[in-house]
PDB file of N, CA and C in Angstrom:
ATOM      1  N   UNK A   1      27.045  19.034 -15.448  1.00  0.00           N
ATOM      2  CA  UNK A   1      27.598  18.532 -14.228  1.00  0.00           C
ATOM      3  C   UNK A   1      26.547  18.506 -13.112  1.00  0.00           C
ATOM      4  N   UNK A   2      25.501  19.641 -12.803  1.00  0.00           N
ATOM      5  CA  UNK A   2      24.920  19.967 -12.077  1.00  0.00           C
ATOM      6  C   UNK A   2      23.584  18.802 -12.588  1.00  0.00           C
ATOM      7  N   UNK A   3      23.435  18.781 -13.660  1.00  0.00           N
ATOM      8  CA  UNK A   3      22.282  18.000 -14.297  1.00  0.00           C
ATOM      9  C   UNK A   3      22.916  16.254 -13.845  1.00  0.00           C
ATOM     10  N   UNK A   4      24.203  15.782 -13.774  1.00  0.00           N
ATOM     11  CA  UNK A   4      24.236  14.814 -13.622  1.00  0.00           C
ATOM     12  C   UNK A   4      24.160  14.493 -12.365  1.00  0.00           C
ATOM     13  N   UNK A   5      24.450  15.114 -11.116  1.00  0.00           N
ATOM     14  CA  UNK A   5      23.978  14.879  -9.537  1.00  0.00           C
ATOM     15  C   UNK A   5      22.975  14.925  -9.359  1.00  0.00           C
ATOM     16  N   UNK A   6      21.766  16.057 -10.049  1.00  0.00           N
ATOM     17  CA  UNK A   6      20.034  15.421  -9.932  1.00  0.00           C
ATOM     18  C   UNK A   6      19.551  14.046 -10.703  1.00  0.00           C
ATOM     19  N   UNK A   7      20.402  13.383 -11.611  1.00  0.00           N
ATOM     20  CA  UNK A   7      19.945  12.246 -12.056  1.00  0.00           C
ATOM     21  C   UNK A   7      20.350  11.123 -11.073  1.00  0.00           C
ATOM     22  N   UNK A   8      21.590  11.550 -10.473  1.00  0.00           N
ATOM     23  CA  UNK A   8      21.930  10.127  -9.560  1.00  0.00           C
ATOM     24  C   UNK A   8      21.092  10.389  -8.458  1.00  0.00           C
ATOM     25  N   UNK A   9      20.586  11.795  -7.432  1.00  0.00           N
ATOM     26  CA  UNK A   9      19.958  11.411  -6.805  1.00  0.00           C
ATOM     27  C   UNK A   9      18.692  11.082  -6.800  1.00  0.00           C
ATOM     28  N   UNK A  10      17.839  11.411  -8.107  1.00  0.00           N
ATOM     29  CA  UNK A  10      16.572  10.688  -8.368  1.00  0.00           C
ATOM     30  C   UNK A  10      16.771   9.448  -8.191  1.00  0.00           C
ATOM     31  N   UNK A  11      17.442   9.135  -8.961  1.00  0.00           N
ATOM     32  CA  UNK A  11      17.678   7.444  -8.940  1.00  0.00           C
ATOM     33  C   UNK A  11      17.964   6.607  -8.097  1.00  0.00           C
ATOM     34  N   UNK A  12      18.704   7.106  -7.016  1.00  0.00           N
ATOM     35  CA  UNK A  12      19.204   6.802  -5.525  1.00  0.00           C
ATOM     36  C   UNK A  12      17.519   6.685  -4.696  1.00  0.00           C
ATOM     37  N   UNK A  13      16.934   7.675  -4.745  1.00  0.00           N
ATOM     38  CA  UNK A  13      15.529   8.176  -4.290  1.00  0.00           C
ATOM     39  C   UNK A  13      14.810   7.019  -4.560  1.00  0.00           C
ATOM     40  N   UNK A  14      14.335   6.765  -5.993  1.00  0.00           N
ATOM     41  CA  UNK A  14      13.552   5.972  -6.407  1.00  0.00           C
ATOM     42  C   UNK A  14      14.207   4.538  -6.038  1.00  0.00           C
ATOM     43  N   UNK A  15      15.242   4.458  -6.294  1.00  0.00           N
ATOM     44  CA  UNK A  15      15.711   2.699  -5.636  1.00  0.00           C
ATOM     45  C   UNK A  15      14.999   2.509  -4.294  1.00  0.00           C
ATOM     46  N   UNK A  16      15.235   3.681  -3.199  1.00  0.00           N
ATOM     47  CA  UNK A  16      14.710   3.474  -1.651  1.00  0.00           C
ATOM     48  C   UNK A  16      13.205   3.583  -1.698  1.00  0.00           C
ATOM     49  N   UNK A  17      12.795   3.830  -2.702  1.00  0.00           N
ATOM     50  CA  UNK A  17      11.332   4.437  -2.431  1.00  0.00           C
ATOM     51  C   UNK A  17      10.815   3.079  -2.724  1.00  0.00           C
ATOM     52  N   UNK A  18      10.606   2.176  -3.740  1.00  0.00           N
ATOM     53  CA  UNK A  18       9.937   1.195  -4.102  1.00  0.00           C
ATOM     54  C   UNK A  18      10.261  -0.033  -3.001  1.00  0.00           C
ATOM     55  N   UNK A  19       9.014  -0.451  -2.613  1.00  0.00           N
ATOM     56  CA  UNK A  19       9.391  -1.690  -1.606  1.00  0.00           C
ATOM     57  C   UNK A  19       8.584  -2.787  -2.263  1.00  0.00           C
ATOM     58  N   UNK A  20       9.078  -4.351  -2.392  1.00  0.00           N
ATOM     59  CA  UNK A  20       8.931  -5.020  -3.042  1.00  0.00           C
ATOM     60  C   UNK A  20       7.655  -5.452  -2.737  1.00  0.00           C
ATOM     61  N   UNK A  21       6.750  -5.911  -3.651  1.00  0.00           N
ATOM     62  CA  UNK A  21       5.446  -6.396  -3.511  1.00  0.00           C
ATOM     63  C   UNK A  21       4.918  -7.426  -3.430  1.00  0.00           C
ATOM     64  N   UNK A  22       4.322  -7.592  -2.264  1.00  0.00           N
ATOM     65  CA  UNK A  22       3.816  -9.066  -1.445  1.00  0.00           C
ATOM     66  C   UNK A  22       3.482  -9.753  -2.958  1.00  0.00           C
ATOM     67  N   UNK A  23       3.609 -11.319  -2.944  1.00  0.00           N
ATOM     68  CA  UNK A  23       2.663 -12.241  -3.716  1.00  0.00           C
ATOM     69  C   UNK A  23       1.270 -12.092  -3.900  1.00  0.00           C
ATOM     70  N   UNK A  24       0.877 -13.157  -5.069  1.00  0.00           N
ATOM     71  CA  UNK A  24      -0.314 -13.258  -4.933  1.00  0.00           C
ATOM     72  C   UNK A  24      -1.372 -13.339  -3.856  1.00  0.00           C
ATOM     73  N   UNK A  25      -2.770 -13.303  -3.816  1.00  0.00           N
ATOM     74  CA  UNK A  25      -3.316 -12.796  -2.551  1.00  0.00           C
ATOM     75  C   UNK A  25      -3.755 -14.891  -1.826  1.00  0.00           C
ATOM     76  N   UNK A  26      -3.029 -14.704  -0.751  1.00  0.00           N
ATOM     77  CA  UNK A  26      -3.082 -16.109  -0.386  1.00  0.00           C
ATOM     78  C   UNK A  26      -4.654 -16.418  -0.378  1.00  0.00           C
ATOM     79  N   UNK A  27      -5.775 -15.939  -0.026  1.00  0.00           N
ATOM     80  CA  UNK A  27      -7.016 -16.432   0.108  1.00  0.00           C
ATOM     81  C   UNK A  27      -7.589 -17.117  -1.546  1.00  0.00           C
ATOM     82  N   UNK A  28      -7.172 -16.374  -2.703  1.00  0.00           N
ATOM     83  CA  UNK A  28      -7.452 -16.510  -3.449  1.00  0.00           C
ATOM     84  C   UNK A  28      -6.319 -17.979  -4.148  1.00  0.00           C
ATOM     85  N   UNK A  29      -5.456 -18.212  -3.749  1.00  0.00           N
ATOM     86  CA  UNK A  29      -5.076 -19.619  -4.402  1.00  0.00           C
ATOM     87  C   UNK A  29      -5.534 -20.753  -3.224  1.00  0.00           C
ATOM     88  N   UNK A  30      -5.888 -19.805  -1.918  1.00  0.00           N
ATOM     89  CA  UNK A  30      -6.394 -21.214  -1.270  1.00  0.00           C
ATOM     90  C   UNK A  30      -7.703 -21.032  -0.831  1.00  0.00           C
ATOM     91  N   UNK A  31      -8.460 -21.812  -1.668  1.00  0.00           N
ATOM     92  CA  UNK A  31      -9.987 -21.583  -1.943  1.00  0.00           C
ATOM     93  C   UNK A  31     -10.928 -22.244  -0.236  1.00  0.00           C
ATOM     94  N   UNK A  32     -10.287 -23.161  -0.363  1.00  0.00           N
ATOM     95  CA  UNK A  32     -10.438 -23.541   1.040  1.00  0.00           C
ATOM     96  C   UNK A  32     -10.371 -23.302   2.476  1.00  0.00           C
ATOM     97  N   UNK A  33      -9.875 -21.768   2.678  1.00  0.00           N
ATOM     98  CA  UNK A  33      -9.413 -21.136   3.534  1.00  0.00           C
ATOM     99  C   UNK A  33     -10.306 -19.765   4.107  1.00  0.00           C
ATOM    100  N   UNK A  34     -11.909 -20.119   4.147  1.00  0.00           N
ATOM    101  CA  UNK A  34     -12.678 -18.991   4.535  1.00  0.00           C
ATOM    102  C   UNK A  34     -12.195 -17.775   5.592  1.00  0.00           C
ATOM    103  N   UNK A  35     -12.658 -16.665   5.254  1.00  0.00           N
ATOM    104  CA  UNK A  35     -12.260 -15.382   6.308  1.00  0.00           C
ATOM    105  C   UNK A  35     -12.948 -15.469   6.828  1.00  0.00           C
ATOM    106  N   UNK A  36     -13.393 -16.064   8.970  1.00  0.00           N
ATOM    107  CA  UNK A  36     -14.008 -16.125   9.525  1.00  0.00           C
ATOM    108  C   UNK A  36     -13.822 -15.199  11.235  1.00  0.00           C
ATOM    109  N   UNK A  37     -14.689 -14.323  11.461  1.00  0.00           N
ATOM    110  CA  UNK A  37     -14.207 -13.587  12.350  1.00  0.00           C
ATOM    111  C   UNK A  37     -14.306 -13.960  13.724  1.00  0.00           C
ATOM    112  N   UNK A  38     -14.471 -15.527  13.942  1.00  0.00           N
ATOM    113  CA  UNK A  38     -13.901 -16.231  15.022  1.00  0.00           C
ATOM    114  C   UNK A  38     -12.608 -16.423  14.858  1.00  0.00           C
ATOM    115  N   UNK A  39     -11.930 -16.462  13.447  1.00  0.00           N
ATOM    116  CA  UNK A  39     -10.380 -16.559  13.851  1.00  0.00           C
ATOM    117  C   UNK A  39      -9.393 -15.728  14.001  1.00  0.00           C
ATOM    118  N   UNK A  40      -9.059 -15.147  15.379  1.00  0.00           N
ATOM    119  CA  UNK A  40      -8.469 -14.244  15.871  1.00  0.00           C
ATOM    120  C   UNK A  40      -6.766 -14.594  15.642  1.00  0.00           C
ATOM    121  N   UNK A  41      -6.365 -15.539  15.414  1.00  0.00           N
ATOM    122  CA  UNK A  41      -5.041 -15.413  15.081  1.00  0.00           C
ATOM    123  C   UNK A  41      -5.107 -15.138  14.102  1.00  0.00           C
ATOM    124  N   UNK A  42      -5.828 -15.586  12.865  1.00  0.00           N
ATOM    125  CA  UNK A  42      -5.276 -15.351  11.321  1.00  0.00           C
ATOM    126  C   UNK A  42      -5.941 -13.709  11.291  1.00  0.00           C
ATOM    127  N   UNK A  43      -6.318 -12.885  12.018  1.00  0.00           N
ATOM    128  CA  UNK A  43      -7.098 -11.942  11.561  1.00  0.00           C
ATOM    129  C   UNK A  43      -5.898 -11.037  12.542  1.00  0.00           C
ATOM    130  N   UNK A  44      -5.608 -11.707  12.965  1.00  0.00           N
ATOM    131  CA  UNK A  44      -4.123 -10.403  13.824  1.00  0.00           C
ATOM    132  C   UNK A  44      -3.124 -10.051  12.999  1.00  0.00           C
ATOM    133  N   UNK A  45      -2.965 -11.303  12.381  1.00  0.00           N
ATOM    134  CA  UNK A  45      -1.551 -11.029  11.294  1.00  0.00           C
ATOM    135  C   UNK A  45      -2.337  -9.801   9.933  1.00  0.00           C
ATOM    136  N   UNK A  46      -3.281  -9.273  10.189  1.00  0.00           N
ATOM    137  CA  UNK A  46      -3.788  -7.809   9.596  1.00  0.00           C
ATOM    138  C   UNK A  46      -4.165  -6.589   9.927  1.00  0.00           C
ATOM    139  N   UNK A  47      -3.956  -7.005  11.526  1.00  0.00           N
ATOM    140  CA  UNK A  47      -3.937  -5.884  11.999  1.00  0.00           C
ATOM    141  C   UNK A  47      -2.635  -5.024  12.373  1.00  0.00           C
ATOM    142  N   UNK A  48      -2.389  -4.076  12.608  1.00  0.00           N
ATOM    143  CA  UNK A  48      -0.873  -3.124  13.197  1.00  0.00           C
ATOM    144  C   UNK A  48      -1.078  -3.359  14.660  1.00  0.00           C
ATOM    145  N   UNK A  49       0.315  -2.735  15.163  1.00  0.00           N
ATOM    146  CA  UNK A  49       0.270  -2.894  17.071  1.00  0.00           C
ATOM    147  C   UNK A  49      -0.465  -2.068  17.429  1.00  0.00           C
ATOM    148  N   UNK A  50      -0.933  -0.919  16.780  1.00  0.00           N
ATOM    149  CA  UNK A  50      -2.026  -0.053  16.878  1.00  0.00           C
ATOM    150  C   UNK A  50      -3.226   0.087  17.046  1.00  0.00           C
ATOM    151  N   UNK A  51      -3.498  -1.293  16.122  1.00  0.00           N
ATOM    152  CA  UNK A  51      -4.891  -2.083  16.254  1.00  0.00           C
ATOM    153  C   UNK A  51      -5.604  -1.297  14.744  1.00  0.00           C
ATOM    154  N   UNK A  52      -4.713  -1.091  14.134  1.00  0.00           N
ATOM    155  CA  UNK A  52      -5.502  -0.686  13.019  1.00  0.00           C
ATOM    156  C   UNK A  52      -5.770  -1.390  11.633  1.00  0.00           C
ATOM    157  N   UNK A  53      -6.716  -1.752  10.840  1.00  0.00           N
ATOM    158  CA  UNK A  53      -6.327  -2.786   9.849  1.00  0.00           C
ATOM    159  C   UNK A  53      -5.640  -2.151   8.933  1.00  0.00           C
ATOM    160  N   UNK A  54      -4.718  -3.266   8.693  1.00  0.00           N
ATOM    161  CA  UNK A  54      -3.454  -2.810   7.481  1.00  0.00           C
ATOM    162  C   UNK A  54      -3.948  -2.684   6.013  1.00  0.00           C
ATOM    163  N   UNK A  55      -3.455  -1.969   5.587  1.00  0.00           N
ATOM    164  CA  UNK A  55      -3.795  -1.880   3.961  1.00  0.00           C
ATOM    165  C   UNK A  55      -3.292  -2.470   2.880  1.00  0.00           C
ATOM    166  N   UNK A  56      -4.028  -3.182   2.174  1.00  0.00           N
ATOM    167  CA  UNK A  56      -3.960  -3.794   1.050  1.00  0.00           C
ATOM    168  C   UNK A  56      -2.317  -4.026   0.200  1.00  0.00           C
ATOM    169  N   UNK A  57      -1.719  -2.993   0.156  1.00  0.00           N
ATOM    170  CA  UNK A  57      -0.797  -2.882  -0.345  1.00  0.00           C
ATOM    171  C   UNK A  57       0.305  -3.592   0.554  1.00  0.00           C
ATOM    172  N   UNK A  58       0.213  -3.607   2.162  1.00  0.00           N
ATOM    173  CA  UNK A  58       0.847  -4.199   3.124  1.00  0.00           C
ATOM    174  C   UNK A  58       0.327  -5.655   2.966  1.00  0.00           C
ATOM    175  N   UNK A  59      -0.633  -5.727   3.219  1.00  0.00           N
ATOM    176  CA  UNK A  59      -1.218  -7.736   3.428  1.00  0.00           C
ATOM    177  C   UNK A  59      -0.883  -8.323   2.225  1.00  0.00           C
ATOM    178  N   UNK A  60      -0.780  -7.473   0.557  1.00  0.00           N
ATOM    179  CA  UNK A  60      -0.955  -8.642  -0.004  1.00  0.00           C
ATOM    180  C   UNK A  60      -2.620  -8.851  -0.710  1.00  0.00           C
ATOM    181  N   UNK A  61      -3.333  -8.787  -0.057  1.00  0.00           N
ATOM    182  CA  UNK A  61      -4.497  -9.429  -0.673  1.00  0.00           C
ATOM    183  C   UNK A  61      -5.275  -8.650  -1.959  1.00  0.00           C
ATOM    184  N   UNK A  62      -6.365  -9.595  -2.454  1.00  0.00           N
ATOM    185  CA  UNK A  62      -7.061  -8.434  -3.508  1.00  0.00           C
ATOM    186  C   UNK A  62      -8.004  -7.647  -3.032  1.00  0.00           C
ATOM    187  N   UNK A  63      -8.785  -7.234  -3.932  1.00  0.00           N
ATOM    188  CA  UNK A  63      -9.721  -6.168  -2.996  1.00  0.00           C
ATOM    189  C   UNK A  63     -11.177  -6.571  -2.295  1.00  0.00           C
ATOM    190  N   UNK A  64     -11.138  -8.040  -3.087  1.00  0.00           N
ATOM    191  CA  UNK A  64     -12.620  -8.383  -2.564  1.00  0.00           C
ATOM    192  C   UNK A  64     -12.382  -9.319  -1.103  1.00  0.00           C
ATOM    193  N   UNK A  65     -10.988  -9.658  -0.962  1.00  0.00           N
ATOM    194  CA  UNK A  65     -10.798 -10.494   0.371  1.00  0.00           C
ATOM    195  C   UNK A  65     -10.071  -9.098   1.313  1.00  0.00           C
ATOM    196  N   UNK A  66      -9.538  -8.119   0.804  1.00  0.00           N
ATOM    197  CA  UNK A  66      -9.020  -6.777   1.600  1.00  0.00           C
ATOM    198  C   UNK A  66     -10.581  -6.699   2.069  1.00  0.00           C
ATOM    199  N   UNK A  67     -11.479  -6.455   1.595  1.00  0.00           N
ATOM    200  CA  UNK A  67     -13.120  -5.972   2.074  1.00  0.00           C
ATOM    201  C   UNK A  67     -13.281  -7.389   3.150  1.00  0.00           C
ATOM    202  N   UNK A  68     -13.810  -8.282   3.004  1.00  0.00           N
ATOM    203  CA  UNK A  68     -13.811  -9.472   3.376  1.00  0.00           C
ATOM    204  C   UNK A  68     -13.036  -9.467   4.543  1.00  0.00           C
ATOM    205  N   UNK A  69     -12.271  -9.064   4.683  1.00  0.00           N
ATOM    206  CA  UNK A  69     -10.687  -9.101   6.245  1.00  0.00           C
ATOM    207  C   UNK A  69     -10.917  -7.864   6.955  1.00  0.00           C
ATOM    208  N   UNK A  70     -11.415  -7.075   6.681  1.00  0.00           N
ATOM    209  CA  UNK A  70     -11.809  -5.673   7.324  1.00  0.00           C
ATOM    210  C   UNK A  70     -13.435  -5.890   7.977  1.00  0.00           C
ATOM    211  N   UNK A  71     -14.073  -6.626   7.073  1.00  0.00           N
ATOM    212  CA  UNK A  71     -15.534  -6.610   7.861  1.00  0.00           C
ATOM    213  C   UNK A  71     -15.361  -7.824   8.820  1.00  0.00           C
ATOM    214  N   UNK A  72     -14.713  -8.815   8.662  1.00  0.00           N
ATOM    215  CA  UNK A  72     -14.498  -9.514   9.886  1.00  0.00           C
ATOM    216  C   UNK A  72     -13.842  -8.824  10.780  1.00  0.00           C
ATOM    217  N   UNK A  73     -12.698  -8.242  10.949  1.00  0.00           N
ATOM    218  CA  UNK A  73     -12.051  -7.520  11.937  1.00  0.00           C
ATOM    219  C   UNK A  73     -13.060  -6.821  12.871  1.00  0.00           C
ATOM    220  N   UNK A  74     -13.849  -5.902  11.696  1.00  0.00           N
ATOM    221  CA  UNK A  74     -14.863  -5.313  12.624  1.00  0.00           C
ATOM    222  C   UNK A  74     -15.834  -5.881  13.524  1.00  0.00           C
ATOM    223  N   UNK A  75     -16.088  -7.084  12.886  1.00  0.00           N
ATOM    224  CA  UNK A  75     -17.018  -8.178  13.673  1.00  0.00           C
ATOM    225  C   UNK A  75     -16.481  -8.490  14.513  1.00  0.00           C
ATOM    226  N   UNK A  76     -15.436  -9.339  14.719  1.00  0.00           N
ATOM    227  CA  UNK A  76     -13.800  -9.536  15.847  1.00  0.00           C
ATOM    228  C   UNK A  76     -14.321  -8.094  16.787  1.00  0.00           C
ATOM    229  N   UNK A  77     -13.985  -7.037  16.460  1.00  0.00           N
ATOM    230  CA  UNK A  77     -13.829  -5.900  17.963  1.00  0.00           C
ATOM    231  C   UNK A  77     -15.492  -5.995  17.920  1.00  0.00           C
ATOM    232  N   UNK A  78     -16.414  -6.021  17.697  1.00  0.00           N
ATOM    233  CA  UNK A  78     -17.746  -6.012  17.837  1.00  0.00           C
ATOM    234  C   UNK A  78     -18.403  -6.832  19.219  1.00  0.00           C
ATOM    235  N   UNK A  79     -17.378  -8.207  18.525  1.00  0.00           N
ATOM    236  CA  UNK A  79     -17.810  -9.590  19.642  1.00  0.00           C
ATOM    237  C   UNK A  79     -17.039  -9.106  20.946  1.00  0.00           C
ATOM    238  N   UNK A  80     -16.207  -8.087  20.821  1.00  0.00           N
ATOM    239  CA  UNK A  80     -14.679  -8.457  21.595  1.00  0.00           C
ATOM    240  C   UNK A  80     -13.675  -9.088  21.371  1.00  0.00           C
ATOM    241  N   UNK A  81     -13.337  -9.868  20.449  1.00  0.00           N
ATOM    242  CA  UNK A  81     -12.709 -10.966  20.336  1.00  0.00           C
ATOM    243  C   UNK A  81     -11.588 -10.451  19.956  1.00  0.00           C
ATOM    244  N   UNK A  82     -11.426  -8.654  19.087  1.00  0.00           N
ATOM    245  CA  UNK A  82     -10.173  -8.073  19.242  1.00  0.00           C
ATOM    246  C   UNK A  82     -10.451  -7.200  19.355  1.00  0.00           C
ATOM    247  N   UNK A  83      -8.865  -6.377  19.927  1.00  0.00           N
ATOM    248  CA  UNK A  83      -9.163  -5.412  20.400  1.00  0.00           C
ATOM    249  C   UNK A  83      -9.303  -3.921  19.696  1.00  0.00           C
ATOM    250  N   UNK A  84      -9.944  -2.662  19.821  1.00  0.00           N
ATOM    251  CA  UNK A  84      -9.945  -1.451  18.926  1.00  0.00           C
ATOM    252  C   UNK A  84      -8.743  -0.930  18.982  1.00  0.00           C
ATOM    253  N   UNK A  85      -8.146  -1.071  20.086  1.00  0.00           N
ATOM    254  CA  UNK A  85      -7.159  -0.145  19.978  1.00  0.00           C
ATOM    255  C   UNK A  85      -5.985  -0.992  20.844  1.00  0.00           C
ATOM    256  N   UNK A  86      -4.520  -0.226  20.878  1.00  0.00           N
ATOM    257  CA  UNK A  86      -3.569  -1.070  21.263  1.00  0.00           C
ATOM    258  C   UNK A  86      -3.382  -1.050  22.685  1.00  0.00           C
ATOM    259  N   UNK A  87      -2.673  -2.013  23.507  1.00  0.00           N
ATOM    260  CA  UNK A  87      -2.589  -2.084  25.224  1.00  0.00           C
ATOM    261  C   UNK A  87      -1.990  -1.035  25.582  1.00  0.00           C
ATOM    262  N   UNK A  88      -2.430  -0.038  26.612  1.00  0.00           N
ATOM    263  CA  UNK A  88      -1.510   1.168  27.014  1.00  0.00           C
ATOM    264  C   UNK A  88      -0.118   0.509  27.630  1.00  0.00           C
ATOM    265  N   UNK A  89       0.246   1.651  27.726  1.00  0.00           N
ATOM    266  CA  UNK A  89       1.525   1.251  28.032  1.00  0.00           C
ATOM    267  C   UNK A  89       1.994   1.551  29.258  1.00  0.00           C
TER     268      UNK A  89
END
């Protein structure tokens, strides 16, 4: 009895725990679509309100355009062009 309420709540657990996983990594089916760290809109949608770059598992991407989106970012706050950290409040 006791053994069957730890199986439902594992299972309850694990349903909430898994969050579904982004698609394929968009840079890679669109070949045409360079990561350039003049482009500050497409390079926001990877950053948090925090200003921190998001991780791989969040964006979606693979690991050689996750690398690729992080060293532009850094280039982006380098130029200025974004910001390190988020607007006070």
């Amino acid at each position: 009895m006791a053994n069957d309420r730890k199986k439902e709540r594992s299972n309850k657990r694990a349903e909430l725990k898994r969050i579904p996983k982004p698609g394929a990594c968009i840079f890679c089916k669109d070949d045409a679509q360079p990561i350039d760290y003049k482009e500050t809109g497409m390079l926001r949608k990877y950053i948090s309100d925090r200003g921190k770059i998001r991780a791989r598992r969040v964006t979606g991407c693979c690991t050689q355009h996750q690398r690729e989106i992080a060293t532009a970012v850094k280039n982006a706050r380098e130029m200025a062009l974004l910001p390190y950290t988020a607007t006070v409040r």
